[in-house]
C-alpha atoms as a PDB file:
ATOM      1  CA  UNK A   1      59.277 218.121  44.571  1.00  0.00           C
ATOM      2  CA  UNK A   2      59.124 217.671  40.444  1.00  0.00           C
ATOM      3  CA  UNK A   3      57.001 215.077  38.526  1.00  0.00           C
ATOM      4  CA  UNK A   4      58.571 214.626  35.375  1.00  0.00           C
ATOM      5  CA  UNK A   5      57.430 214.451  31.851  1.00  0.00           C
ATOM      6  CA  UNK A   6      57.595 211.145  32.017  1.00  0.00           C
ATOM      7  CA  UNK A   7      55.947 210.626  35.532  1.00  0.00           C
ATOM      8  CA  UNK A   8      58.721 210.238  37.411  1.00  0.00           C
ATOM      9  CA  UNK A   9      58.808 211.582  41.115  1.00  0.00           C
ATOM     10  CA  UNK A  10      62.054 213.722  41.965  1.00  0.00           C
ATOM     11  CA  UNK A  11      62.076 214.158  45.512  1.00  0.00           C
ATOM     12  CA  UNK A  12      65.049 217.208  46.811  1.00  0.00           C
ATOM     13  CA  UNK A  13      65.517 217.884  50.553  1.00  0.00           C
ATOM     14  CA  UNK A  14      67.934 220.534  52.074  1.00  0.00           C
ATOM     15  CA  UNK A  15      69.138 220.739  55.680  1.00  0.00           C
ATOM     16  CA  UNK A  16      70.709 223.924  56.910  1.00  0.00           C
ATOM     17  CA  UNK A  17      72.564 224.233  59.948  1.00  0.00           C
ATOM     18  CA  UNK A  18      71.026 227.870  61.196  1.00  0.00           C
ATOM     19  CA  UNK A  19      72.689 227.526  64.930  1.00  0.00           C
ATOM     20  CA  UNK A  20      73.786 230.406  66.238  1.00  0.00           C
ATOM     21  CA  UNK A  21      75.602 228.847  68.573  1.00  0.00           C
ATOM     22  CA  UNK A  22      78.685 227.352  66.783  1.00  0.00           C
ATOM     23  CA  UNK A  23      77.491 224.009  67.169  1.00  0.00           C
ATOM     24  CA  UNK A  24      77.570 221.319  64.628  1.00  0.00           C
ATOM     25  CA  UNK A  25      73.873 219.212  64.014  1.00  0.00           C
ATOM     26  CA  UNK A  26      74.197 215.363  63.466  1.00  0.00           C
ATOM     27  CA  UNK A  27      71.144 214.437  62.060  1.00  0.00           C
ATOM     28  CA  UNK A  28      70.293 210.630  60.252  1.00  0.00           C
ATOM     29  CA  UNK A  29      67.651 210.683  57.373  1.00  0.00           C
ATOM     30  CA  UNK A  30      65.407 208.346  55.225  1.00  0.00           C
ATOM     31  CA  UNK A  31      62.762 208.832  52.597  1.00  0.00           C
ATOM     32  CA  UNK A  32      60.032 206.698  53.765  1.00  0.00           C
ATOM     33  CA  UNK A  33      58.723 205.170  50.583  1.00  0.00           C
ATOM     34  CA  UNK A  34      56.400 202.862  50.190  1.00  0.00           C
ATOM     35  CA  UNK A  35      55.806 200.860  46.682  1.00  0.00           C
ATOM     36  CA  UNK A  36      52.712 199.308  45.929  1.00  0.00           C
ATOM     37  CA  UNK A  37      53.295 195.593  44.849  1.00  0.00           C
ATOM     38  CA  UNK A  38      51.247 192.351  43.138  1.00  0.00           C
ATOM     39  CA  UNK A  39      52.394 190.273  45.666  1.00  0.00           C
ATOM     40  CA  UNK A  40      55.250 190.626  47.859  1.00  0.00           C
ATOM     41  CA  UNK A  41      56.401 186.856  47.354  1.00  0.00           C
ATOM     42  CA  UNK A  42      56.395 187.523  43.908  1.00  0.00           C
ATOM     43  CA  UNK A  43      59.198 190.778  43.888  1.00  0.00           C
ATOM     44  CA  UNK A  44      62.874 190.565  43.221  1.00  0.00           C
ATOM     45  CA  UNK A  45      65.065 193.710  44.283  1.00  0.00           C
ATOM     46  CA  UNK A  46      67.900 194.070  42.399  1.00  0.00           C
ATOM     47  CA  UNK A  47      71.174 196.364  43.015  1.00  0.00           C
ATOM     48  CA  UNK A  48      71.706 195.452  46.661  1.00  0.00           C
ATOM     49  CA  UNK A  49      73.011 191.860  45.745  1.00  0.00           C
ATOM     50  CA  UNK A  50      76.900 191.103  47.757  1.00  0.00           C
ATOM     51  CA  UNK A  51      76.228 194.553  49.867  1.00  0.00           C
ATOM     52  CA  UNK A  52      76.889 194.473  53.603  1.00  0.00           C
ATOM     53  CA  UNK A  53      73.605 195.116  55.701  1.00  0.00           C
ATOM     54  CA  UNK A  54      72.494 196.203  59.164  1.00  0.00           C
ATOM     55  CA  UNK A  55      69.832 193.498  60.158  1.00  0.00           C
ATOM     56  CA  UNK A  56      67.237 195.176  62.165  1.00  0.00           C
ATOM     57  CA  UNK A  57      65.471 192.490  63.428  1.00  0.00           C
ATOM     58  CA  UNK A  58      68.914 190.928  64.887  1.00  0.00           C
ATOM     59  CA  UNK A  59      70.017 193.781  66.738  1.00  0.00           C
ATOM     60  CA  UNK A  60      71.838 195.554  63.833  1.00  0.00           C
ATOM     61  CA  UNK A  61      74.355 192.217  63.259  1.00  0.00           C
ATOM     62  CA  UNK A  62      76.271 192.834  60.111  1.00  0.00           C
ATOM     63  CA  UNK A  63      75.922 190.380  57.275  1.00  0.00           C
ATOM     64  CA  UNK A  64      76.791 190.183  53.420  1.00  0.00           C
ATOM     65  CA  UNK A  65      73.805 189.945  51.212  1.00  0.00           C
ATOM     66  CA  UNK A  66      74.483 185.996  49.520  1.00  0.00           C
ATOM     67  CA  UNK A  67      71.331 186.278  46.594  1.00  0.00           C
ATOM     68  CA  UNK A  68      71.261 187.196  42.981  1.00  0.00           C
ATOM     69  CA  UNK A  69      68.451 189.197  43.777  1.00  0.00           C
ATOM     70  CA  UNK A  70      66.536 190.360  47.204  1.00  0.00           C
ATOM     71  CA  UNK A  71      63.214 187.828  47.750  1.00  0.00           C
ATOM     72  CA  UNK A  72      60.786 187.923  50.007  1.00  0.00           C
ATOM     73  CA  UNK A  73      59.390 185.237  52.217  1.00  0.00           C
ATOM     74  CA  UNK A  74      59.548 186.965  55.726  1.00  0.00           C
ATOM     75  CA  UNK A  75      59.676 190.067  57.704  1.00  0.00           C
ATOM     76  CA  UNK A  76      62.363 191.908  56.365  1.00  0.00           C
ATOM     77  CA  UNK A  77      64.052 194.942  58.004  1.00  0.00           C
ATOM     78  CA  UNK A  78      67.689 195.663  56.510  1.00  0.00           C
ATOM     79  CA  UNK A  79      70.050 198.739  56.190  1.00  0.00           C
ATOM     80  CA  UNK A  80      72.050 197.931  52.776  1.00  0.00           C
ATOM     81  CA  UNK A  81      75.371 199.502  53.265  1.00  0.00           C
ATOM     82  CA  UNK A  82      77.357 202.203  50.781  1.00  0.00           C
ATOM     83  CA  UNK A  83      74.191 201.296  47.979  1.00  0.00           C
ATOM     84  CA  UNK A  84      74.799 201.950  44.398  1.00  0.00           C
ATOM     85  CA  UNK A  85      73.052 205.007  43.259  1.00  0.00           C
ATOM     86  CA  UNK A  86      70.446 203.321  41.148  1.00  0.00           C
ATOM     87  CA  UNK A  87      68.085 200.554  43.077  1.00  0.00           C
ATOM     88  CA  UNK A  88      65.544 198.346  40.941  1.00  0.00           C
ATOM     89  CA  UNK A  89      62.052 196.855  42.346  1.00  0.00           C
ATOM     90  CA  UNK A  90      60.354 194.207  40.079  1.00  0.00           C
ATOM     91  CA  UNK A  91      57.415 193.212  39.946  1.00  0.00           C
ATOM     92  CA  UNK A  92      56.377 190.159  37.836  1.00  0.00           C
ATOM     93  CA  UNK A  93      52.433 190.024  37.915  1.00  0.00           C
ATOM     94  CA  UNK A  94      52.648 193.331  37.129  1.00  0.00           C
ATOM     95  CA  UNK A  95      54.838 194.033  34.815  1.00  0.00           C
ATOM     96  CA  UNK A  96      56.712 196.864  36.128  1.00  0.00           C
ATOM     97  CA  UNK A  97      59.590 197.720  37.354  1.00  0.00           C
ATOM     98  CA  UNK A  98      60.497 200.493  39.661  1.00  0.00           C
ATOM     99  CA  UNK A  99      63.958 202.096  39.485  1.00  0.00           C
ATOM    100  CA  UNK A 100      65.033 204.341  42.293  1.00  0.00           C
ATOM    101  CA  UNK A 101      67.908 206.971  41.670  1.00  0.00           C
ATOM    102  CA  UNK A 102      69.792 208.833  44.697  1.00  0.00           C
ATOM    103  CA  UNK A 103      72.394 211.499  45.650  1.00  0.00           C
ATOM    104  CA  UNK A 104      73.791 211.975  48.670  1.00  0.00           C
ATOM    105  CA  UNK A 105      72.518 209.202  50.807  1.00  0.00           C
ATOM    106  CA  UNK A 106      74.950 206.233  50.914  1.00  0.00           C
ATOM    107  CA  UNK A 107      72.459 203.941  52.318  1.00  0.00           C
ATOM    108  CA  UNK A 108      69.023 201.815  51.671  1.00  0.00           C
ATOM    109  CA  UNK A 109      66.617 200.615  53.742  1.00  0.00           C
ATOM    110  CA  UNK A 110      64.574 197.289  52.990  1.00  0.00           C
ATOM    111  CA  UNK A 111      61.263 196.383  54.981  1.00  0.00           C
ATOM    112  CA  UNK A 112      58.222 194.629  54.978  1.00  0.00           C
ATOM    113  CA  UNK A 113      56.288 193.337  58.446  1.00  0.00           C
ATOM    114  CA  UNK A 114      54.672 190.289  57.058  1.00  0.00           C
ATOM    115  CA  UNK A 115      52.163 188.452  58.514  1.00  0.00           C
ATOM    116  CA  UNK A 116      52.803 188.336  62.165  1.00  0.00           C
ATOM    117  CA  UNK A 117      53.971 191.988  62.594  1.00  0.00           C
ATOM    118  CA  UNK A 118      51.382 193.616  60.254  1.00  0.00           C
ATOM    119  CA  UNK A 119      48.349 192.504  62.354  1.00  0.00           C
ATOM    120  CA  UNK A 120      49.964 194.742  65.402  1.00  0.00           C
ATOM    121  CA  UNK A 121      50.382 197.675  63.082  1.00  0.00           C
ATOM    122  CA  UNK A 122      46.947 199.461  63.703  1.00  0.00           C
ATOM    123  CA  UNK A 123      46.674 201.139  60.404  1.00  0.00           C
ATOM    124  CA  UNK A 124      47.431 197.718  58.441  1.00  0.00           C
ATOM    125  CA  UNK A 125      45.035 195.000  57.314  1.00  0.00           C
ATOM    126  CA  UNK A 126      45.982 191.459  58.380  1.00  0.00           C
ATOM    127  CA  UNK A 127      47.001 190.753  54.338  1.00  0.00           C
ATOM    128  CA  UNK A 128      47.687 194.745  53.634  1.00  0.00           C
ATOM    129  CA  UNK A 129      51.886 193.280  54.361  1.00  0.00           C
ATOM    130  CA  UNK A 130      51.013 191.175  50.677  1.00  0.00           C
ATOM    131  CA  UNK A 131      51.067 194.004  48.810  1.00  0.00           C
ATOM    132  CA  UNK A 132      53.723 197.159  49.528  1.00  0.00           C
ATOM    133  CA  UNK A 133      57.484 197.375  49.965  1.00  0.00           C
ATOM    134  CA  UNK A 134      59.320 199.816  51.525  1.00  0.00           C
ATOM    135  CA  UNK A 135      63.097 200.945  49.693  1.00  0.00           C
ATOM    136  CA  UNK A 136      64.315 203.812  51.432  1.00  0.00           C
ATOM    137  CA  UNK A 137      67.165 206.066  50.197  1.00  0.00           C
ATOM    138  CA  UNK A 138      68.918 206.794  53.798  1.00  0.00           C
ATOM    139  CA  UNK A 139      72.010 208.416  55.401  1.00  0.00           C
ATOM    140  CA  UNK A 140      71.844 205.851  58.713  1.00  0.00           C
ATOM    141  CA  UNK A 141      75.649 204.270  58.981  1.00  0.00           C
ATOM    142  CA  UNK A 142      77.227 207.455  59.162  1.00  0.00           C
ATOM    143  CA  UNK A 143      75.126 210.305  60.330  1.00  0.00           C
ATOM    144  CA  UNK A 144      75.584 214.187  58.230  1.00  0.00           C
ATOM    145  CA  UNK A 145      77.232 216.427  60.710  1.00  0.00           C
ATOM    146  CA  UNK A 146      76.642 220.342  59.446  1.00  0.00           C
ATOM    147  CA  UNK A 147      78.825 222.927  61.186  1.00  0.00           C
ATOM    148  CA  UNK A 148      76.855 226.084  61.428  1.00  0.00           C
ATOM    149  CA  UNK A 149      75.916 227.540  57.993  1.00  0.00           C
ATOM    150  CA  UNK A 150      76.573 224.406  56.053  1.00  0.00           C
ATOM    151  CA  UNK A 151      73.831 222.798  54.153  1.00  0.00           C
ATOM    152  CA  UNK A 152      72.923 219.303  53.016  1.00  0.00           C
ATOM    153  CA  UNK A 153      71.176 218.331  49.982  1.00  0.00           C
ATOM    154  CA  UNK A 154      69.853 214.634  49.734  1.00  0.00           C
ATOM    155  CA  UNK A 155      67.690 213.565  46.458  1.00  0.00           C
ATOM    156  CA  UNK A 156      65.194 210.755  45.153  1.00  0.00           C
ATOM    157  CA  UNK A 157      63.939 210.053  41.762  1.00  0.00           C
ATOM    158  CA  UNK A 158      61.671 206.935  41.377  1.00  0.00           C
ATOM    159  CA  UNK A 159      60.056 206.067  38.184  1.00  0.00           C
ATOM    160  CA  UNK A 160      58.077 203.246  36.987  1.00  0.00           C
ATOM    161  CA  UNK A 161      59.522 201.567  33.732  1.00  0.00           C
ATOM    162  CA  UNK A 162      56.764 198.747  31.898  1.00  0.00           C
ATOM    163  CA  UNK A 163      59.323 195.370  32.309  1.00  0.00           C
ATOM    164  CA  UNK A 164      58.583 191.749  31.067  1.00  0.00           C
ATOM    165  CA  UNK A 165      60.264 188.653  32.303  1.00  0.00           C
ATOM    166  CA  UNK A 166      62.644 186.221  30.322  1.00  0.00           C
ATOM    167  CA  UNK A 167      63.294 183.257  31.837  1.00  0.00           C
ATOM    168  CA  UNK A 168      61.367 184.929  35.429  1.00  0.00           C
ATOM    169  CA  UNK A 169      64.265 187.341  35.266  1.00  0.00           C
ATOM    170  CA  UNK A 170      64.836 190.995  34.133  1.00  0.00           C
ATOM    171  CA  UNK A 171      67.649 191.802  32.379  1.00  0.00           C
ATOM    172  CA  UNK A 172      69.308 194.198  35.755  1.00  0.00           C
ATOM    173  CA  UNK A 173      71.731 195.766  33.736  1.00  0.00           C
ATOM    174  CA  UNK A 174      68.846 197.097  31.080  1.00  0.00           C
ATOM    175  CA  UNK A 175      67.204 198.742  34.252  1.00  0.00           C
ATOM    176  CA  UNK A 176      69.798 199.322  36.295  1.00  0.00           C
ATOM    177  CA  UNK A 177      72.212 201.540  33.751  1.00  0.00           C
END
């Protein structure tokens, strides 16, 4: 782990197969992070836009991402598919935008409970769903397979940039670049 001189968070994990055995080790992997939000009606992602996704909450069904941006007006929980290395979160009440940068995982995860689902979450408030987003930086579709002495490296930089709207929209290609 690294914080930067400009506060950004570089995050660097390494998975060894150390079996002795001659056997390979499949192994999936996500960061789990969560980004504290405004208000999550109010946040655009942008970077995932005409991606195929895994939609969790339909039994994994695959389906093409249709919107300019990622909004939020219900429980979301989607695996974006062979993701661009650079992933943007804005938020407009706050004027900030979070950029995630990754290596070596193909993959993104989207979530938020909302309403319904947050109040059977036992370490969320009832409203807590309002104001966090998860983005993950994942290796899900295809699994890493290590044959014994080969290692994996998987890494996460997120940063927060200052952003301002024009026209309620961010220039992506500004943040995104």
């Amino acid at each position: 782990m690294a914080l930067g001189t400009e506060g950004e968070l570089t995050l660097t994990s390494r998975i060894r197969n150390t079996n002795s055995d001659g056997k390979p080790f499949t192994f999936t992997f996500a960061y789990h992070t969560y980004f504290s939000v405004s208000d999550i009606s109010e946040v655009r992602v942008e970077g995932l836009e005409t991606l195929d996704y895994l939609d969790n909450l339909k039994n994994r069904e695959r389906f093409t991402e249709q919107g300019d941006a990622i909004t939020f007006e219900s429980e979301i929980d989607k695996i974006y598919l062979s993701t661009p290395t650079k992933i943007a979160i804005l938020d407009h009440e706050k004027k900030r935008t979070f950029v995630i940068r990754k290596d070596g995982l193909a993959d993104a995860v989207v979530w938020n409970p909302w309403d319904k689902k947050s109040k059977t979450i036992s370490d969320l408030g009832d409203e807590d769903y309002k104001h966090f987003l998860c983005v993950e930086a994942a290796a899900i579709e295809r699994p890493i397979t290590l044959k014994p002495g080969e290692e994996w490296k998987g890494r996460l930089e997120l940063s927060a940039v200052p952003s301002s709207y024009s026209s309620g929209q961010l220039d992506p290609k500004k943040v995104l670049e």
